[in-house]
N, C-alpha and C. Protein backbone atom coordinates (compact mmCIF):
# COMPACT_ATOMS: atom_id res chain seq x y z
N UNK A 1 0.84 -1.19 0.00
CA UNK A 1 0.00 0.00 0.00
C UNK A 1 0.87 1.24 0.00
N UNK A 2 0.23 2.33 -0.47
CA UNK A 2 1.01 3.48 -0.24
C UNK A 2 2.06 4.41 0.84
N UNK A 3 0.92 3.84 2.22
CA UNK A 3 1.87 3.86 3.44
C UNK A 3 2.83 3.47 3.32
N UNK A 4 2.52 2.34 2.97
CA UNK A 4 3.84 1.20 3.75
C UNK A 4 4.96 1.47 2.36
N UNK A 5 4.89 2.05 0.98
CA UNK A 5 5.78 2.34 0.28
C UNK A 5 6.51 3.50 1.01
N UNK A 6 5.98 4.54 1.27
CA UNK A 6 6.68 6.12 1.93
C UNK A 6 7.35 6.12 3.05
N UNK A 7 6.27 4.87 4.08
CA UNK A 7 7.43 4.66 4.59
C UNK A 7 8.64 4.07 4.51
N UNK A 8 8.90 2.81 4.01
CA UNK A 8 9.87 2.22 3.19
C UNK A 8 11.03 3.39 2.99
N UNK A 9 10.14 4.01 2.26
CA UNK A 9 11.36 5.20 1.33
C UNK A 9 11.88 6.40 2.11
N UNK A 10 10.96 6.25 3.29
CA UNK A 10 11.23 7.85 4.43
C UNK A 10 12.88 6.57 5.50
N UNK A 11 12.80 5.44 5.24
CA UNK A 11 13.44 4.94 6.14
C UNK A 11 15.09 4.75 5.30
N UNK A 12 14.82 3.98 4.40
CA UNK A 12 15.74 3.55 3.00
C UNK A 12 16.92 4.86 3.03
N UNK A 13 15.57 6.05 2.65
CA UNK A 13 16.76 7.56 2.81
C UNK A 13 17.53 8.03 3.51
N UNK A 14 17.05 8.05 4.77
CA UNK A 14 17.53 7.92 6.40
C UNK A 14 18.73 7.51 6.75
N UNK A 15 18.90 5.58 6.13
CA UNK A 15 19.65 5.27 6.03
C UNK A 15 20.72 5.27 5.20
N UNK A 16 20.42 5.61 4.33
CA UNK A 16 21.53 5.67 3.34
C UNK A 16 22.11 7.27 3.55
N UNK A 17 21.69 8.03 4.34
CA UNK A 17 22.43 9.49 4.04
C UNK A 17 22.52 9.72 5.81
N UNK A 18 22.46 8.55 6.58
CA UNK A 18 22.42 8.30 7.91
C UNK A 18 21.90 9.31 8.79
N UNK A 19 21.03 9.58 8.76
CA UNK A 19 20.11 10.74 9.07
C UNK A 19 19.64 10.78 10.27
N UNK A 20 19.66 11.74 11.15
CA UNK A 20 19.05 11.53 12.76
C UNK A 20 17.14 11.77 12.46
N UNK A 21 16.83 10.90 13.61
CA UNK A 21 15.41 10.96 13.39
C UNK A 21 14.88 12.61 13.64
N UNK A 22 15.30 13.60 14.36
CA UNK A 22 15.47 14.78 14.17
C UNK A 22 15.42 15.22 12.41
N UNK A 23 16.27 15.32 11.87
CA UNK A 23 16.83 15.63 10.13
C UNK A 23 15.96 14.99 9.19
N UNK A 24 15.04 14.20 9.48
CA UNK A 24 13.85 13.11 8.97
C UNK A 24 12.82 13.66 9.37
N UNK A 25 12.94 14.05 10.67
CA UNK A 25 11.54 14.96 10.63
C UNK A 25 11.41 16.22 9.79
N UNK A 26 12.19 16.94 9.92
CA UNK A 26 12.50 18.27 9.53
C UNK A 26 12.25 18.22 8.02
N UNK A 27 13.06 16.99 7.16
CA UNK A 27 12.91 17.03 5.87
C UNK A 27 11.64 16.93 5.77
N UNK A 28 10.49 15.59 6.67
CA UNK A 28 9.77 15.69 5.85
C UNK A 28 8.42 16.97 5.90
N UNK A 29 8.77 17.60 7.10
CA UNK A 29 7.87 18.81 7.27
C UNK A 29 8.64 20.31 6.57
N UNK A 30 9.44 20.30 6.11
CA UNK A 30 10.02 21.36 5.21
C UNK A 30 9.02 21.46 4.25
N UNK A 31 8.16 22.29 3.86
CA UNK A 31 8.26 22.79 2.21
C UNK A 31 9.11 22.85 1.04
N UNK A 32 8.55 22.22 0.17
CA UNK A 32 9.85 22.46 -0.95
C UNK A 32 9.28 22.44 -2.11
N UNK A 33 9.41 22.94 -3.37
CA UNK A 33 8.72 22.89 -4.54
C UNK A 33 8.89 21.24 -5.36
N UNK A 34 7.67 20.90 -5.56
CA UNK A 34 8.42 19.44 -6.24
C UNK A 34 8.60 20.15 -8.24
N UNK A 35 8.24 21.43 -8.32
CA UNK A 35 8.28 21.37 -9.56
C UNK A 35 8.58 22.95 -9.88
N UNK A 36 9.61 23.05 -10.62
CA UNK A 36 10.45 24.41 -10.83
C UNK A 36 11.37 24.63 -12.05
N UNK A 37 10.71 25.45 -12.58
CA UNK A 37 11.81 25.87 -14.21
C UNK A 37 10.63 26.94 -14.71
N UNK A 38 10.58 26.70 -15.75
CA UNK A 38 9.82 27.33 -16.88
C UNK A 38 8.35 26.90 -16.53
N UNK A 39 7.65 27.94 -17.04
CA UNK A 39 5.59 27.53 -16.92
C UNK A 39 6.09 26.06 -17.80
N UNK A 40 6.53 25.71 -18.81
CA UNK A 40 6.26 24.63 -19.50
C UNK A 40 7.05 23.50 -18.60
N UNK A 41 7.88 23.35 -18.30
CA UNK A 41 8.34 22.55 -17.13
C UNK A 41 7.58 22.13 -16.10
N UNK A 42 7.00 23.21 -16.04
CA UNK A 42 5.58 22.95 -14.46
C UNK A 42 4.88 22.63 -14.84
N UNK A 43 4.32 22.86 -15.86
CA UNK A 43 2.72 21.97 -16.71
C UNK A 43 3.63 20.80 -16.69
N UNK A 44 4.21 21.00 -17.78
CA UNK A 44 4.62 18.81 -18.10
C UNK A 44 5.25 18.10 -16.86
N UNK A 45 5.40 18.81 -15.57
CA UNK A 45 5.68 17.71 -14.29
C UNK A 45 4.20 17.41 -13.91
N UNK A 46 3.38 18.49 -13.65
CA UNK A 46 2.29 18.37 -13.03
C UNK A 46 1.03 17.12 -13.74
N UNK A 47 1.37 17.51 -15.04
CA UNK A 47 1.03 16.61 -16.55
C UNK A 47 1.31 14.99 -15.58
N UNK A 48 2.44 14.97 -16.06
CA UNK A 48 3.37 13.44 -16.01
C UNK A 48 2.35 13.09 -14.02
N UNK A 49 2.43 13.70 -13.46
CA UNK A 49 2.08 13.47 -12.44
C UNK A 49 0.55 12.85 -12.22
N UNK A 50 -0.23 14.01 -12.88
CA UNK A 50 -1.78 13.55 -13.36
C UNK A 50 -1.77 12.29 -13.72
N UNK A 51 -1.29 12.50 -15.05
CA UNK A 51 -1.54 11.08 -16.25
C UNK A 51 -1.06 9.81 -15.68
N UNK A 52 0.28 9.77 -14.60
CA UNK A 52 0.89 8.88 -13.76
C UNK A 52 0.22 8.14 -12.75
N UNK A 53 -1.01 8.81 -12.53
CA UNK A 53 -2.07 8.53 -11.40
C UNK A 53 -1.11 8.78 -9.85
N UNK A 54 -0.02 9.30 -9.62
CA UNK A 54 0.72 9.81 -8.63
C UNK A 54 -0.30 10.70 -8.09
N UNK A 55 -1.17 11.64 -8.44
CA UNK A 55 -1.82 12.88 -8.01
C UNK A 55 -3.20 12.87 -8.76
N UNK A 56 -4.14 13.37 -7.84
CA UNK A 56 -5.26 13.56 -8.41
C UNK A 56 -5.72 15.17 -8.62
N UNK A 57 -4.58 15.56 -7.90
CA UNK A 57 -5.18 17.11 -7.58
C UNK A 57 -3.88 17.99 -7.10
N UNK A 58 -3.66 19.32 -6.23
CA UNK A 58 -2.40 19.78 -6.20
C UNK A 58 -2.54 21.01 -5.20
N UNK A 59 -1.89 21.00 -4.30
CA UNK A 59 -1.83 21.98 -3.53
C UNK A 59 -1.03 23.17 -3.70
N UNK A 60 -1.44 24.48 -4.12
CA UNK A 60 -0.42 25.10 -5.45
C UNK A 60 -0.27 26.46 -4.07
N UNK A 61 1.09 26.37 -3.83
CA UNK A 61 1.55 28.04 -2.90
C UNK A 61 2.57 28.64 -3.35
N UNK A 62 2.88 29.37 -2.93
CA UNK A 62 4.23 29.97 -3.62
C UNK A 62 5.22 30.82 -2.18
N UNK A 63 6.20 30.91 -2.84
CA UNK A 63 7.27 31.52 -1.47
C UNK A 63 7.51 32.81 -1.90
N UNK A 64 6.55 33.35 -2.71
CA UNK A 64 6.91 34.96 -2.96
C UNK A 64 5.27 35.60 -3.36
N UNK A 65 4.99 37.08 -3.17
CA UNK A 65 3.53 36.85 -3.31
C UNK A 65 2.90 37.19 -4.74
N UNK A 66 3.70 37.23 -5.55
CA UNK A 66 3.39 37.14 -6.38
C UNK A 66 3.04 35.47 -7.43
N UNK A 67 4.11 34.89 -6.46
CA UNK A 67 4.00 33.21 -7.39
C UNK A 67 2.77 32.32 -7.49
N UNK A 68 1.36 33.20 -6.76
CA UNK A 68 0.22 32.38 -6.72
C UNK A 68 -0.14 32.87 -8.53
N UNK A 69 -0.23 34.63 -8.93
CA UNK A 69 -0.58 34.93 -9.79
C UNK A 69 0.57 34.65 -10.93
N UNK A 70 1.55 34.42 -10.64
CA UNK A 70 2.32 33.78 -11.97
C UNK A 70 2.31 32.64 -12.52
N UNK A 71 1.56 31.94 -11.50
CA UNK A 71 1.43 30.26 -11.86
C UNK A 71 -0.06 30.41 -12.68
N UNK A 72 -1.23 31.10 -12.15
CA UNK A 72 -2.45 31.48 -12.10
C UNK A 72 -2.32 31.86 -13.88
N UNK A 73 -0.97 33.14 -14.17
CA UNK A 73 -1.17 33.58 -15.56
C UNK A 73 -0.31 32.68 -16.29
N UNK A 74 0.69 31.83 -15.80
CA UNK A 74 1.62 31.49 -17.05
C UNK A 74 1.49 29.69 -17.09
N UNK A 75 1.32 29.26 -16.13
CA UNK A 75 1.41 27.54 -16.32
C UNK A 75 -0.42 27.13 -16.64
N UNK A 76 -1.25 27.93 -15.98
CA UNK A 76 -2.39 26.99 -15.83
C UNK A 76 -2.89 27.32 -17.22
N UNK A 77 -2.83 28.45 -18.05
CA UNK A 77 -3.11 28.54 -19.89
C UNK A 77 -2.54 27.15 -20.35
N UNK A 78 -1.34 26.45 -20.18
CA UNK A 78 -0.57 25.70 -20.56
C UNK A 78 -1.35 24.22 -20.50
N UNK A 79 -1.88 23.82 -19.47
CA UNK A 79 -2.62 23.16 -18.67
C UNK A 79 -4.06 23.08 -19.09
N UNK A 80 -4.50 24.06 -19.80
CA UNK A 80 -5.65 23.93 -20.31
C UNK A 80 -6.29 23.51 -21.36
């Protein structure tokens, strides 16, 4: 099941980059963009992601305040 894959992979990582359970937490509550370049870069991850059945849907924020309306004008035309 999906759990039991993430976890697998939250542990696998851990170990291999020997990670304190501290540095495991942190990674996995950090924010981080999974998808960054060009509007066309961000459509075709978000794309590949859809069509992949990985995602059904997308929680879209940005770290500047403009990046809600740049995604809003330049990737989601792309997307449509």
């Amino acid at each position: 099941n999906s759990f039991r894959s993430t976890t697998d992979a939250i542990k696998r990582n851990a170990r291999e980059r020997n990670l304190t359970l501290r540095q495991v937490a942190l990674e996995a509550a950090s924010p981080r963009p999974a998808f960054s370049g060009t509007p066309e870069a961000v459509a075709d991850g978000l794309q590949r992601w859809f069509d992949g059945a990985a995602a059904d849907g997308f929680i879209i924020s940005g770290g500047t305040p403009n990046a809600f309306g740049h995604f809003v004008d330049r990737v989601v035309p792309i997307l449509q």
